[in-house]
Protein backbone atom coordinates (compact mmCIF):
# COMPACT_ATOMS: atom_id res chain seq x y z
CA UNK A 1 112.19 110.15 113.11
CA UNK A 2 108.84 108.75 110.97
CA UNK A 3 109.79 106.00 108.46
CA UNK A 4 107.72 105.94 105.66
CA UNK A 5 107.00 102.20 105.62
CA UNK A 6 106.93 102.65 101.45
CA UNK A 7 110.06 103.07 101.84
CA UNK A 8 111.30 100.29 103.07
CA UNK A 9 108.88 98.13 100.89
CA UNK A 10 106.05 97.76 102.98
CA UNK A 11 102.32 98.39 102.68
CA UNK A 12 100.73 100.24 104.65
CA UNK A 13 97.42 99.19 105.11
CA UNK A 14 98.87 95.97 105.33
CA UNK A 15 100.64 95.99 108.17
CA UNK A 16 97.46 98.13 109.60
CA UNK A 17 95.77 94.83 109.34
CA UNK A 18 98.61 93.14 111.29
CA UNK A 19 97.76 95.72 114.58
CA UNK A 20 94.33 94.90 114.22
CA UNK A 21 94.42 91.22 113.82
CA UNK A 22 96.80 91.19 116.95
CA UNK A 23 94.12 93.49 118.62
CA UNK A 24 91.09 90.52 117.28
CA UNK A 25 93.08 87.82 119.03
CA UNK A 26 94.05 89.17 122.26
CA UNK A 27 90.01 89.98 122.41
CA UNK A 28 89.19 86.83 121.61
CA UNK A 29 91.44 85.15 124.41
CA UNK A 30 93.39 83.31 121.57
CA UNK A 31 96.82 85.11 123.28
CA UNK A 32 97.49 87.63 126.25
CA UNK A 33 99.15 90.15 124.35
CA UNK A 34 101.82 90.20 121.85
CA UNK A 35 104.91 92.57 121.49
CA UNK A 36 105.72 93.23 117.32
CA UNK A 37 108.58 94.43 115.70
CA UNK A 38 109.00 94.89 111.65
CA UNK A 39 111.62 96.47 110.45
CA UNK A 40 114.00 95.96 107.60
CA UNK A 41 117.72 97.36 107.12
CA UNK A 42 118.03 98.39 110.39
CA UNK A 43 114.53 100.35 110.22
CA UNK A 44 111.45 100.38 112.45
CA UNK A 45 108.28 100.20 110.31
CA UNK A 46 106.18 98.99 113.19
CA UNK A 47 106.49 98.31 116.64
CA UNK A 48 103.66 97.60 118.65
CA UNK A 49 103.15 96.03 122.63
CA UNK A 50 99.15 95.08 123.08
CA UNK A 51 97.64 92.97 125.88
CA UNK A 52 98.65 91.64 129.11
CA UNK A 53 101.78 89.95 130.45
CA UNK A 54 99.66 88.47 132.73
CA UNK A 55 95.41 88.60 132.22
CA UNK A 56 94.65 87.51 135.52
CA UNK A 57 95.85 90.47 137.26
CA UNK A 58 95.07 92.99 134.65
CA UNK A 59 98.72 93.69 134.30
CA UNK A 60 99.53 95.13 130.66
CA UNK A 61 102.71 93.90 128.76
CA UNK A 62 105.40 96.52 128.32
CA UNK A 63 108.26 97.08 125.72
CA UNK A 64 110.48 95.54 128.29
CA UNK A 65 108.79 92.67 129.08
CA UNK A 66 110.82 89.55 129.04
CA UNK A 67 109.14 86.34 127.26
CA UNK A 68 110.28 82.39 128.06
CA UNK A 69 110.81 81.05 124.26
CA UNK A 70 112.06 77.90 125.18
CA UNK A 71 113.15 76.48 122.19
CA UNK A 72 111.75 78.14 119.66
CA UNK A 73 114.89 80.29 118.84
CA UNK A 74 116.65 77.10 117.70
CA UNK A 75 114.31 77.30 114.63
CA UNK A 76 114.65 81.03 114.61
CA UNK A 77 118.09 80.52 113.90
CA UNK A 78 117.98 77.97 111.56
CA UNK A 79 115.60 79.92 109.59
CA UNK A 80 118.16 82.53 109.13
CA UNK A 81 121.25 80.53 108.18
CA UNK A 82 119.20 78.69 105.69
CA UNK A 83 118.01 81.97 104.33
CA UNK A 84 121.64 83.81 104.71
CA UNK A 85 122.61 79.88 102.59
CA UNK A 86 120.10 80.69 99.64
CA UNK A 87 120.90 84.16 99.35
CA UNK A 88 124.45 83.96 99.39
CA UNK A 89 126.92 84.66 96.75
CA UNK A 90 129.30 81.88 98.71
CA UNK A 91 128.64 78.50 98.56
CA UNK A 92 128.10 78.78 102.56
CA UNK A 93 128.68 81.20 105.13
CA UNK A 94 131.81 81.83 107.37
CA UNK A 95 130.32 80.00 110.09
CA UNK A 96 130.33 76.89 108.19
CA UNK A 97 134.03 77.18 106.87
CA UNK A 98 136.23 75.05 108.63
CA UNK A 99 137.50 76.20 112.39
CA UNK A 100 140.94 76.88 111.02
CA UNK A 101 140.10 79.25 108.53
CA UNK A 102 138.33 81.34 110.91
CA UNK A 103 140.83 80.99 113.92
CA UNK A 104 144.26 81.82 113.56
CA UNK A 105 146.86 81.15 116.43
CA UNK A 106 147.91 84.12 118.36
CA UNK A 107 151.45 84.53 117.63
């Protein structure tokens, strides 16, 4: 099924500049390739793989390709809580409530 990326509140040529920019920097050596994703409420408006998983042997990254993020997911997931915080009509979200609100004994 084709989204139309207006849609969902995106530009167009915008994220056509995205692609390209990715498709600059893996020319220019600044990354090996890059696997892209944006989407919003559960909708694809553009997924792209480019580039090599590994440069050296010429082998090209695929939609399955596994990548090592260390830690970086930590502030992945801070980013989100803060921004499920702000936008929030409770004062914070069920994962901050205390432990025996959310966990009932079993009976």
């Amino acid at each position: 099924m084709t989204v139309n990326v207006r849609d969902l509140g995106f530009d167009g040529a915008r994220l056509g500049r995205v692609r390209k920019q990715l498709e600059s920097d893996i020319g220019a050596e600044r990354c090996h390739g890059a696997s892209l994703i944006v989407a919003r409420r559960g909708r694809i408006a553009l997924e792209h793989v480019l580039g090599h998983a590994d440069r050296t042997s010429g082998k090209k990254l695929g939609p399955d390709a596994v990548f090592t993020s260390l830690s970086v997911g930590k502030q992945f997931t801070s980013a989100l809580v803060l921004g499920l915080v702000s936008t929030s009509s409770s004062p914070r979200p069920a994962a901050c409530s205390p432990r025996s609100r959310r966990c009932r004994p079993k009976s």
